[in-house]
Protein backbone atom coordinates (compact mmCIF):
# COMPACT_ATOMS: atom_id res chain seq x y z
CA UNK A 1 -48.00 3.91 36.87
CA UNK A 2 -48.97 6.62 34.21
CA UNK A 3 -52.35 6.09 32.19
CA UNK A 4 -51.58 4.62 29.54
CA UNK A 5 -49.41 2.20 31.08
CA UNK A 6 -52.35 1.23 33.18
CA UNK A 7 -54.31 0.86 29.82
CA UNK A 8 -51.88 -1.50 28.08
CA UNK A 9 -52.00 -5.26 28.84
CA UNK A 10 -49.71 -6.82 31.45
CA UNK A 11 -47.79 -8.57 28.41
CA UNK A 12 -47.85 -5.14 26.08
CA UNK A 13 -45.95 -3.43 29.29
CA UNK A 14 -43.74 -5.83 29.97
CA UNK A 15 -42.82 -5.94 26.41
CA UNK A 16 -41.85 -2.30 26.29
CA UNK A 17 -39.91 -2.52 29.48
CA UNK A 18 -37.60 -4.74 27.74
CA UNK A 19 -37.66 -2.66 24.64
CA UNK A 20 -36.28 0.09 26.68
CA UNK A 21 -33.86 -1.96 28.79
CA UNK A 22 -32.66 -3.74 25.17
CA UNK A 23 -31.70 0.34 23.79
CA UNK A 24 -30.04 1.11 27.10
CA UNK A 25 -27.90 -2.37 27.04
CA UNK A 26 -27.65 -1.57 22.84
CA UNK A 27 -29.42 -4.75 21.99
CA UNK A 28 -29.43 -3.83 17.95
CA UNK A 29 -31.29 -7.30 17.22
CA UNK A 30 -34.05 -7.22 19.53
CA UNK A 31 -34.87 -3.22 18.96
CA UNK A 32 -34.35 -3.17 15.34
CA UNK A 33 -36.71 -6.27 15.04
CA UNK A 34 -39.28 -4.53 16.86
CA UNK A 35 -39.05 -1.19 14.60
CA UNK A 36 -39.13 -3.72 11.80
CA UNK A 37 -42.18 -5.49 13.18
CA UNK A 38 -44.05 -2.43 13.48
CA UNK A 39 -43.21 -0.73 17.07
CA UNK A 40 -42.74 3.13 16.56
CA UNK A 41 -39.44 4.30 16.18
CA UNK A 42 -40.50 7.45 18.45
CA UNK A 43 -41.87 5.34 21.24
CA UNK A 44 -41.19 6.96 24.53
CA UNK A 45 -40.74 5.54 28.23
CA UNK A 46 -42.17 7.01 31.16
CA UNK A 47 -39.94 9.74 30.98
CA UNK A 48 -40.20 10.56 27.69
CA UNK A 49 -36.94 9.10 26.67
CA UNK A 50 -37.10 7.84 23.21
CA UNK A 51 -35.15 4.42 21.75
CA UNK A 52 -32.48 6.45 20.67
CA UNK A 53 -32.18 8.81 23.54
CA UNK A 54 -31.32 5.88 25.45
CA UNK A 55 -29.10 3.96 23.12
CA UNK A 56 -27.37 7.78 22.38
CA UNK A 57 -26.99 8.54 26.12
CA UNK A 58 -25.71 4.88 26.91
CA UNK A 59 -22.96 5.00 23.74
CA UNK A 60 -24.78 2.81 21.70
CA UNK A 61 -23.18 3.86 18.03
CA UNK A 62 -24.65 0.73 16.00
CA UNK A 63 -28.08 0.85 17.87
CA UNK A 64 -27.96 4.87 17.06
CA UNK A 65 -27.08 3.93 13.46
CA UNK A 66 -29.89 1.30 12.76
CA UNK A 67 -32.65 3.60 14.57
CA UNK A 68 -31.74 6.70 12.23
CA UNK A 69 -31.83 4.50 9.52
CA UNK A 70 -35.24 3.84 10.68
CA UNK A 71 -36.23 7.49 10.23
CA UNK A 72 -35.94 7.92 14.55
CA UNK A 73 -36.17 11.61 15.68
CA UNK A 74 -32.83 12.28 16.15
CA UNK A 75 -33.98 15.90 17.76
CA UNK A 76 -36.35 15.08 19.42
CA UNK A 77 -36.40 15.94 23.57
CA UNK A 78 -37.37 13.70 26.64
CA UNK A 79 -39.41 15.61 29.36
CA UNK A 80 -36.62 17.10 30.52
CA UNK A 81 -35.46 19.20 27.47
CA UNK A 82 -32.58 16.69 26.84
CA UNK A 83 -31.84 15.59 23.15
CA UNK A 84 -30.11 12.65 21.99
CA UNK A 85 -26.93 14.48 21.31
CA UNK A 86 -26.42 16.34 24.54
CA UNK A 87 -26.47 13.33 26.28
CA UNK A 88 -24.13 11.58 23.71
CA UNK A 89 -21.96 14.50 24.39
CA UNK A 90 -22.41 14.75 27.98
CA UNK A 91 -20.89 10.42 28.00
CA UNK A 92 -18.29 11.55 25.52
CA UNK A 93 -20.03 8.77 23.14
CA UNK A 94 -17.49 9.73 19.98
CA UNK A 95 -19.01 7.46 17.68
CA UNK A 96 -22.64 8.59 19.09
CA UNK A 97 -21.45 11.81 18.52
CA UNK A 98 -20.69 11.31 14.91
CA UNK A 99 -23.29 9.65 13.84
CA UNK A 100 -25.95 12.14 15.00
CA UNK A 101 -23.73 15.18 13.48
CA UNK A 102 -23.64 13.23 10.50
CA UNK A 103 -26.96 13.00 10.33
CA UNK A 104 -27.87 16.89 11.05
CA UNK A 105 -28.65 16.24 14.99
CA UNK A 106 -29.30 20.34 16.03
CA UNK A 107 -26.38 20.97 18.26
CA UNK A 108 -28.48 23.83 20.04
CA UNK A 109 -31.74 22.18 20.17
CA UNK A 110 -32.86 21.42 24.33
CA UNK A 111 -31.44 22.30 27.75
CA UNK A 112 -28.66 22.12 27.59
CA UNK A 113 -28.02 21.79 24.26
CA UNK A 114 -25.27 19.81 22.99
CA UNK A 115 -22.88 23.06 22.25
CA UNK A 116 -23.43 24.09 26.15
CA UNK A 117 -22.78 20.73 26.83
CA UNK A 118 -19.76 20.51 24.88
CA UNK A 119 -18.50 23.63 26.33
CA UNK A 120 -19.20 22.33 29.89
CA UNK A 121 -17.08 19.08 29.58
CA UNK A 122 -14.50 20.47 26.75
CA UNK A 123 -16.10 18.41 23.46
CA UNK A 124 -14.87 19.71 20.79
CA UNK A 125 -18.48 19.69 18.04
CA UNK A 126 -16.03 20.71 15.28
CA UNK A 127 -14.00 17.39 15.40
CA UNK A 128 -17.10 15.67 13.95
């Protein structure tokens, strides 16, 4: 248990825990709710993950969607240097895919970027 989790109220933790499980399952309702209520969009887990790494990595195109419209970080890296797109790229999320490009995810932002990712598992960035 990190600091801060061991700060927060049993309740407050258990409510993020579900918050992250709900953007790994693409639960659109229940996160988009909870950025509406007043959770930050740039929350992280444990890991640094953010709501959209996890809905990106898991192929979660509508939860994606409603999170950038939310103003998420679509750039922005988990501990590990990974970025939403790379890991969209790395599942072959298409849609994912799109919707980041679309929205001027940085195709050689972390490690690996997306573009090394791409070029590992033959994803072709230009299709998007």
């Amino acid at each position: 248990m990190t600091e801060t989790e061991a700060a927060l109220p049993d309740d407050a933790l258990e409510f993020a825990h579900r918050l992250f499980d709900a953007a790994r399952s693409g639960d659109v309702a229940f996160v988009a709710s909870a950025i509406d209520q007043g959770v930050p969009v740039n929350l992280t887990d444990e890991k640094g993950n953010t709501l959209i790494m996890l809905a990106a990595y898991h192929g979660h195109a509508e939860l994606v969607a409603a999170l950038v419209e939310r103003d998420a970080d679509i750039d922005r890296q988990n501990d590990r240097g990974q970025t939403p797109i790379a890991g969209a790229v790395f599942k072959r999320a298409t849609e994912v895919i799109s919707i980041l490009m679309k929205h001027g995810a940085d195709i050689n932002a972390g490690s690996p970027t997306a573009r090394a990712t791409a070029n590992m598992f033959e994803v072709d960035l230009t299709a998007f």
